[in-house]
Protein backbone atom coordinates (compact mmCIF):
# COMPACT_ATOMS: atom_id res chain seq x y z
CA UNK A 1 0.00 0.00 0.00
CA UNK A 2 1.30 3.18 -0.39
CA UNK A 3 2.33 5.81 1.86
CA UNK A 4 1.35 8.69 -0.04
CA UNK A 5 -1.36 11.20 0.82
CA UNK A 6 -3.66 10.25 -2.32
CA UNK A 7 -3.20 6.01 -3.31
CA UNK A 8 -3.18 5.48 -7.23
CA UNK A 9 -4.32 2.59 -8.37
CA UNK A 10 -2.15 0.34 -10.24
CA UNK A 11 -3.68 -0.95 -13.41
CA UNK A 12 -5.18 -4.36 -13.05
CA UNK A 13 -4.12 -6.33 -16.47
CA UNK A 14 -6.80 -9.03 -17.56
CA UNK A 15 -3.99 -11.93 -17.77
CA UNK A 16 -2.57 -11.22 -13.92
CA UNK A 17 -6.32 -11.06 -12.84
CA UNK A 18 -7.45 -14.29 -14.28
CA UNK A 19 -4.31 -16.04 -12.48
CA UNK A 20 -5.02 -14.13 -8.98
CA UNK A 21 -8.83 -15.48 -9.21
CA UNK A 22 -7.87 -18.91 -10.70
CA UNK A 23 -5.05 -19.27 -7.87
CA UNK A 24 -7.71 -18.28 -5.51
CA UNK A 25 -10.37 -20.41 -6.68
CA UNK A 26 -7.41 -23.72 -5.85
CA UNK A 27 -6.18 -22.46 -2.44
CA UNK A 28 -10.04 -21.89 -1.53
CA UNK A 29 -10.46 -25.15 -2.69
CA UNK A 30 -7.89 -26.34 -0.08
CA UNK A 31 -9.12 -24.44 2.68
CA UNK A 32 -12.04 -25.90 2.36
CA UNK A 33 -11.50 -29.48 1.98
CA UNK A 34 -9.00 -29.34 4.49
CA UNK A 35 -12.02 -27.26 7.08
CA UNK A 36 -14.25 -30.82 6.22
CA UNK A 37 -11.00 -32.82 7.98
CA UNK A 38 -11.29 -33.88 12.26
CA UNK A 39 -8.85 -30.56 13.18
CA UNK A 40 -5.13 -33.22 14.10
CA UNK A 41 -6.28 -34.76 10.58
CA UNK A 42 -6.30 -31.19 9.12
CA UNK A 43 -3.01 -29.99 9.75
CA UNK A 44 -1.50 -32.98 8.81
CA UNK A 45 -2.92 -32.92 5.20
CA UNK A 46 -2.39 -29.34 4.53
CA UNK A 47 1.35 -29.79 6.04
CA UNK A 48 1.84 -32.41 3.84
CA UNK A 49 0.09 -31.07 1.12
CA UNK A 50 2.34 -27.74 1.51
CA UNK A 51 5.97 -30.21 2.48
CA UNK A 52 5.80 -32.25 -0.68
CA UNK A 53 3.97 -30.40 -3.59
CA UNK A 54 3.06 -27.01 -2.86
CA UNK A 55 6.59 -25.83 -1.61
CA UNK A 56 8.63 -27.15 -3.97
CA UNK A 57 6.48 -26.17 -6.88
CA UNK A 58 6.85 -22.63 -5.80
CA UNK A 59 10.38 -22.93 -5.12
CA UNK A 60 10.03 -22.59 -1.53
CA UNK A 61 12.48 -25.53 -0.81
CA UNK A 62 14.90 -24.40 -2.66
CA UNK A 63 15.07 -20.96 -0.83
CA UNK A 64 15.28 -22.65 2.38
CA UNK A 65 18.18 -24.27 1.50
CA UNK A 66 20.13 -21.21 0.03
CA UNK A 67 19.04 -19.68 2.95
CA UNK A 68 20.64 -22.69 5.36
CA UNK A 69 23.52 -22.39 3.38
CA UNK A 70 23.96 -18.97 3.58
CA UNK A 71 23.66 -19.25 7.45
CA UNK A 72 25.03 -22.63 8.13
CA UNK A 73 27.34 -23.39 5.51
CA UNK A 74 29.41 -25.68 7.81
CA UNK A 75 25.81 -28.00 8.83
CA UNK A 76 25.93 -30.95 6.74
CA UNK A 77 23.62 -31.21 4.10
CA UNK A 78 21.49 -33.80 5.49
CA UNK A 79 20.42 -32.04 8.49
CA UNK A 80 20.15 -28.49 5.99
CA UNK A 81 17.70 -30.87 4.27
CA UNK A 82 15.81 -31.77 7.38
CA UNK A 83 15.04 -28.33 8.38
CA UNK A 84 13.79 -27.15 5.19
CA UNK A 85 11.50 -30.22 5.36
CA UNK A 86 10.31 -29.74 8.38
CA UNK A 87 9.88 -25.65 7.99
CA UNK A 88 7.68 -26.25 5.19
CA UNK A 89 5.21 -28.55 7.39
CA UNK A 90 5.46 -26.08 10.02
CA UNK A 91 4.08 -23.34 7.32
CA UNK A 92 1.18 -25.38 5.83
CA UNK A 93 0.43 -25.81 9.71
CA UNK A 94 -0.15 -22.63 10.56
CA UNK A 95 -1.60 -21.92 7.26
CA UNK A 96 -4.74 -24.14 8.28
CA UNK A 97 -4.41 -23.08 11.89
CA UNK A 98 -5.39 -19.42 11.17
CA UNK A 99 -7.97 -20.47 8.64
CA UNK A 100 -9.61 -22.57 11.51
CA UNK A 101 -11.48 -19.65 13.28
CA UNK A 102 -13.29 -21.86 15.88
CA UNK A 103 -11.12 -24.80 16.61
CA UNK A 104 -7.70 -22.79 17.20
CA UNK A 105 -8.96 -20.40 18.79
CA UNK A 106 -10.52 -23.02 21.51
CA UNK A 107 -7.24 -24.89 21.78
CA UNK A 108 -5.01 -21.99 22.18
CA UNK A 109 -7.27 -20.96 25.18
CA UNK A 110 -6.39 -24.09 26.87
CA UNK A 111 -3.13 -22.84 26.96
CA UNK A 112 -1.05 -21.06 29.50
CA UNK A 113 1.06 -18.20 28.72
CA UNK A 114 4.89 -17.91 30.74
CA UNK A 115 7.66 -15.95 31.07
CA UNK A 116 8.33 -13.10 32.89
CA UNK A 117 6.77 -10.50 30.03
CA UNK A 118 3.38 -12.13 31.30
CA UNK A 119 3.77 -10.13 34.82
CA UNK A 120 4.99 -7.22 32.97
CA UNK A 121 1.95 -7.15 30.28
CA UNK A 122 -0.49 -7.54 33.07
CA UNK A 123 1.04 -4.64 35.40
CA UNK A 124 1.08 -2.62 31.76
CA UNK A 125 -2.55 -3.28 31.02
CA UNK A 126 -3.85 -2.32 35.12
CA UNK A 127 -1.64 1.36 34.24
CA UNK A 128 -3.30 1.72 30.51
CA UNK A 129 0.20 1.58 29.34
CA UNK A 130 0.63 0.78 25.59
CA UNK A 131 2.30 -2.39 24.79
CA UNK A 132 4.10 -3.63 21.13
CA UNK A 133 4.44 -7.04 21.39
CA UNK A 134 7.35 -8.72 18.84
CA UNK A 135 7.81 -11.82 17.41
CA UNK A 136 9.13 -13.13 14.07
CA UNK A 137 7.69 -16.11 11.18
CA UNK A 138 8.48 -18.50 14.03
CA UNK A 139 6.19 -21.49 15.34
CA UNK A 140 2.76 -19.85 15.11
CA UNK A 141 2.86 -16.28 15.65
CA UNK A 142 -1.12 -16.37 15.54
CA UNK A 143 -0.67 -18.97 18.42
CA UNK A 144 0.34 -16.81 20.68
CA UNK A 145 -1.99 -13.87 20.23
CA UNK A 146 -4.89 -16.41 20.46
CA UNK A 147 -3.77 -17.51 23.89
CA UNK A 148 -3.26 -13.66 25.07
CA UNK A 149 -7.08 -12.69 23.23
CA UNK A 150 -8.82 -15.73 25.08
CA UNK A 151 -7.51 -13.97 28.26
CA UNK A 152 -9.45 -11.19 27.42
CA UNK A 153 -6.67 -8.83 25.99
CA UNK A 154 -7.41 -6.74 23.24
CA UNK A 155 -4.66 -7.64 20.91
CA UNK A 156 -4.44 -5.22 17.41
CA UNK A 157 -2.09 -6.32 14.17
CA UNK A 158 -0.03 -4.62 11.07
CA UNK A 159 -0.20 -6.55 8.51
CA UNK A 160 1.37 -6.48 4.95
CA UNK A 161 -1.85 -6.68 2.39
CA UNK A 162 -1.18 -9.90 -0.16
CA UNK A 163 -0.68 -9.07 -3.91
CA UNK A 164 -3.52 -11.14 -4.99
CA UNK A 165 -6.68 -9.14 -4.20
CA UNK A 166 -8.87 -12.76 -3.90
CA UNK A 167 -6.74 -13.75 -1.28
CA UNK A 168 -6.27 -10.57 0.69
CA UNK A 169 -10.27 -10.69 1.09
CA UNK A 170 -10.66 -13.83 3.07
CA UNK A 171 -6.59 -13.45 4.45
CA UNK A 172 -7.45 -10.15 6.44
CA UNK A 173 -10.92 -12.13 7.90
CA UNK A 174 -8.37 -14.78 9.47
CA UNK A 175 -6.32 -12.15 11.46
CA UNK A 176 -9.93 -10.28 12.34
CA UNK A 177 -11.18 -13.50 13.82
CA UNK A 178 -8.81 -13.80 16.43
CA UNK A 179 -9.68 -10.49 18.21
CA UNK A 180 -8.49 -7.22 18.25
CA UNK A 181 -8.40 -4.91 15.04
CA UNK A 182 -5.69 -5.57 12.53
CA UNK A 183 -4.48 -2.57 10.29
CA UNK A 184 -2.65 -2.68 6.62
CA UNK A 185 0.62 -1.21 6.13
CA UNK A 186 0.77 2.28 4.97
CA UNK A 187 -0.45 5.32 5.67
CA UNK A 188 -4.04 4.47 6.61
CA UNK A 189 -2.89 1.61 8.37
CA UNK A 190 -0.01 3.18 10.27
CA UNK A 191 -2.50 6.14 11.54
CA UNK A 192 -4.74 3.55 13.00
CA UNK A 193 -2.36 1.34 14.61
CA UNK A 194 -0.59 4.49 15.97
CA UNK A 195 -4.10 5.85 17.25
CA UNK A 196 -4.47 2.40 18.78
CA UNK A 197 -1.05 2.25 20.56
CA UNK A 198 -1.44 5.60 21.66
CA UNK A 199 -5.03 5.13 23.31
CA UNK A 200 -3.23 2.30 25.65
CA UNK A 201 -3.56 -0.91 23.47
CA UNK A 202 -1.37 -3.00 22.57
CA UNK A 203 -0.21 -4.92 19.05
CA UNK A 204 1.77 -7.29 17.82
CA UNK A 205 4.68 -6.79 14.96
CA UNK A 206 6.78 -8.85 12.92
CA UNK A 207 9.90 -7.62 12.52
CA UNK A 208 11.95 -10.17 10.60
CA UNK A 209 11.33 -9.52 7.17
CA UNK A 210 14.00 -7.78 4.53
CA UNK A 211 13.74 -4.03 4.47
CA UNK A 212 14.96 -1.67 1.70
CA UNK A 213 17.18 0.75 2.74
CA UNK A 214 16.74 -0.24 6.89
CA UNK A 215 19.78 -0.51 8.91
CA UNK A 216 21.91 -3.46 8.94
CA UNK A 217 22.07 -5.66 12.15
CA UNK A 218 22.92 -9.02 12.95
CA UNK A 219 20.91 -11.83 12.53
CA UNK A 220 21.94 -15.63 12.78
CA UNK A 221 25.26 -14.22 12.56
CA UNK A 222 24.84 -12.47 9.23
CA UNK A 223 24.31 -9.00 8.24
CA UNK A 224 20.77 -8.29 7.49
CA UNK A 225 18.61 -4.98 7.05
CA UNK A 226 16.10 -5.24 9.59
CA UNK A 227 13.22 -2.59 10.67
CA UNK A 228 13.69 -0.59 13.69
CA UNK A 229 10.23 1.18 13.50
CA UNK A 230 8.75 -1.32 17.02
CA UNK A 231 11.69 0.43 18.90
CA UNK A 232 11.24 3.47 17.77
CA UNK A 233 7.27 3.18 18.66
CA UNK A 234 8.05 1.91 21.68
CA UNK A 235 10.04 5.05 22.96
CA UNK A 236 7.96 7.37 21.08
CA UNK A 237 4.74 6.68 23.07
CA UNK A 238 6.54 4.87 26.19
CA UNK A 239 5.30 1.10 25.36
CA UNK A 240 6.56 -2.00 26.71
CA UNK A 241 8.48 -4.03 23.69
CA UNK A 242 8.20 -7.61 24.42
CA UNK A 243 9.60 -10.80 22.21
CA UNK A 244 6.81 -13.36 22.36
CA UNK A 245 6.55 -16.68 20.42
CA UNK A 246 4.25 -19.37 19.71
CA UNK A 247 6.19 -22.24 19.57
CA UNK A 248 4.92 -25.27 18.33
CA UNK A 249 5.09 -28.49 20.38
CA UNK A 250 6.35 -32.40 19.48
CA UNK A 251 2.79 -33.18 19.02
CA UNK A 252 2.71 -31.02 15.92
CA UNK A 253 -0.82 -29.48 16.93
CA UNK A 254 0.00 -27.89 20.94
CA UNK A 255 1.99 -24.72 21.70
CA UNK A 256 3.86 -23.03 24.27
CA UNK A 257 3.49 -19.73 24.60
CA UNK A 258 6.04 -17.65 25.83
CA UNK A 259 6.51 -13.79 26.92
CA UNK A 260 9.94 -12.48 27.60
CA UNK A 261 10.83 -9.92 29.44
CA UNK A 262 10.52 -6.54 27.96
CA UNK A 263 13.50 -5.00 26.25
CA UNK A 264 15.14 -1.82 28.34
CA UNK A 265 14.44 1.29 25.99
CA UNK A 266 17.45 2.83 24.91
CA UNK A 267 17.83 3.31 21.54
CA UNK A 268 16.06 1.97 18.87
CA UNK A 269 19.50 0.51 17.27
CA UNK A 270 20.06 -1.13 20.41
CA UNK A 271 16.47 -2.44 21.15
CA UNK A 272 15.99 -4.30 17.82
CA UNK A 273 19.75 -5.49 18.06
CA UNK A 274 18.14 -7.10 21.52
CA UNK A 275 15.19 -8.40 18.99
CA UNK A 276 17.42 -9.62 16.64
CA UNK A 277 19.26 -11.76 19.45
CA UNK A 278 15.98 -12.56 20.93
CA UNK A 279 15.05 -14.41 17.96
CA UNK A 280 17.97 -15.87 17.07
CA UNK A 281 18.32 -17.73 20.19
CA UNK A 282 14.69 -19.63 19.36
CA UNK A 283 15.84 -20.05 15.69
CA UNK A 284 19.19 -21.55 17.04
CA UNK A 285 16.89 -23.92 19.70
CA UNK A 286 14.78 -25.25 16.93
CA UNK A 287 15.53 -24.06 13.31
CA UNK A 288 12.60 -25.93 11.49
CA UNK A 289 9.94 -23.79 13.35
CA UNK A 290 11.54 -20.34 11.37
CA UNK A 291 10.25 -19.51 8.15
CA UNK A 292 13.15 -20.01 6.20
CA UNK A 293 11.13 -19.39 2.84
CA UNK A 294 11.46 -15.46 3.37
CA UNK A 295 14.35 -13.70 1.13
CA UNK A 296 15.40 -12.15 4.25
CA UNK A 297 19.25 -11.82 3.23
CA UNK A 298 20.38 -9.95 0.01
CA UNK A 299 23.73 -9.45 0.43
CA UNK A 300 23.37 -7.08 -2.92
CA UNK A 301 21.65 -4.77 -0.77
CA UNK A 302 24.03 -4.84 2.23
């Protein structure tokens, strides 16, 4: 979306919108076959389905394993291999997850939130204080927020609209149904989500995507521009920053959430550096649950 004052449209050829719908019209398909499934059944099929066809089709496995490389290069192969595998279940997972607006929900109330951010979000929320809460493509990030809503916190989103208009429809539903309001990236967006943070809420943002032109930092041990705009939020309107993570369980289907403590504000270089490392300890713990399908390094661009 853009962030100028007045958005102009983009024109809309026939040949891009025919593939949008017709792309729509199979991952529909999917969502609801998979919906028809007993909910352990469910993920299963669409992590499969997502693992062995849907992945590698796109090229998804194949960018997890530059990425690996790129990381990793001394892992062997075979283990490179068997995080990429398993990263690619973990996405079709939470793809079905989020589309399942009354059975995750449920579960994720049964869980129990930890960690010493937990105390520190509840004294926030007695004082009105704002709070951003930050996590990463890690696990279920959706996990986690569930768990927080079905304690009765008001939990608001930024999210990044999809490039085919079919999908964004039915993709922005998913984040509504989990509680709180979710706001796109951009101008309009930003104003509401700032409004939001500013009236005492508190959101969640992902941080660990590539962007242009953002200051480099290190991540997994590698240079990588990474957005500093949570910190800089965060000491703008005096809001807790805490790392919090949805991470998924041996069972393939449970979660544990956990809430870290909040980051001491600083300086917003500092603070995401602390984000970074946050991060990069649970990627370290348990690589397969990071979504290594992301072009988060260009090394062009550093």
């Amino acid at each position: 979306m853009s962030d100028q004052a007045t958005t102009v449209k983009k024109p809309y050829p026939f040949g891009r919108r025919a593939r949008h719908y017709l792309s729509n019209l199979l991952i529909v398909g999917i969502i609801r076959t998979a919906l028809a499934l007993p909910y352990k059944a469910r993920l299963s099929f669409v992590g499969a389905l997502v693992q062995h066809v849907i992945a590698p089709l796109a090229g998804y496995r194949r960018r997890a394993l530059d990425n690996l490389e790129h990381v990793w290069p001394e892992m062997p192969l075979a283990r490179r291999k068997e995080i990429a595998t398993r990263c690619l279940n973990n996405l079709g997972r939470s793809f079905i997850e989020n589309y399942s607006a009354n059975d995750f929900p449920k579960r994720m109330a049964e869980a129990t939130p930890r960690g010493d951010g937990m105390a520190a979000l509840e004294e926030a929320n007695l004082k009105g204080q704002p709070v951003i809460l930050v996590t990463g493509h890690y696990g279920n990030y959706e996990a986690a927020r569930a768990a927080l809503v079905a304690r009765g916190y008001d939990i608001g989103g930024l999210y990044r609209e999809m490039k085919n208009p079919y999908f964004n429809a039915h993709y922005v539903k998913t984040l509504e149904a989990f509680g709180g309001p979710v706001f796109p990236q951009g101008r309009r967006g930003t104003a509401g989500f700032v409004r939001h943070l500013k009236q005492g809420g508190r959101l969640v943002l992902l941080f660990d995507q590539h962007v242009i032109r953002a200051p480099i930092l290190d991540f997994i041990g590698q240079p990588a521009r990474t957005a500093i705009s949570a910190a800089e939020l965060a000491l703008r309107y005096d809001a807790l920053l805490i790392p919090f993570y949805g991470i998924r369980q041996d069972d393939g289907v449970s979660f544990d959430v956990v809430l870290e403590a909040p980051v001491p504000h600083s300086d917003p270089m500092t603070m995401t550096q602390a984000l970074n490392d946050s991060l990069t300890a649970q990627v370290t713990k348990t690589p397969e649950q990071w979504f290594w399908v992301h072009r988060r390094w260009r090394p062009h661009e550093t």
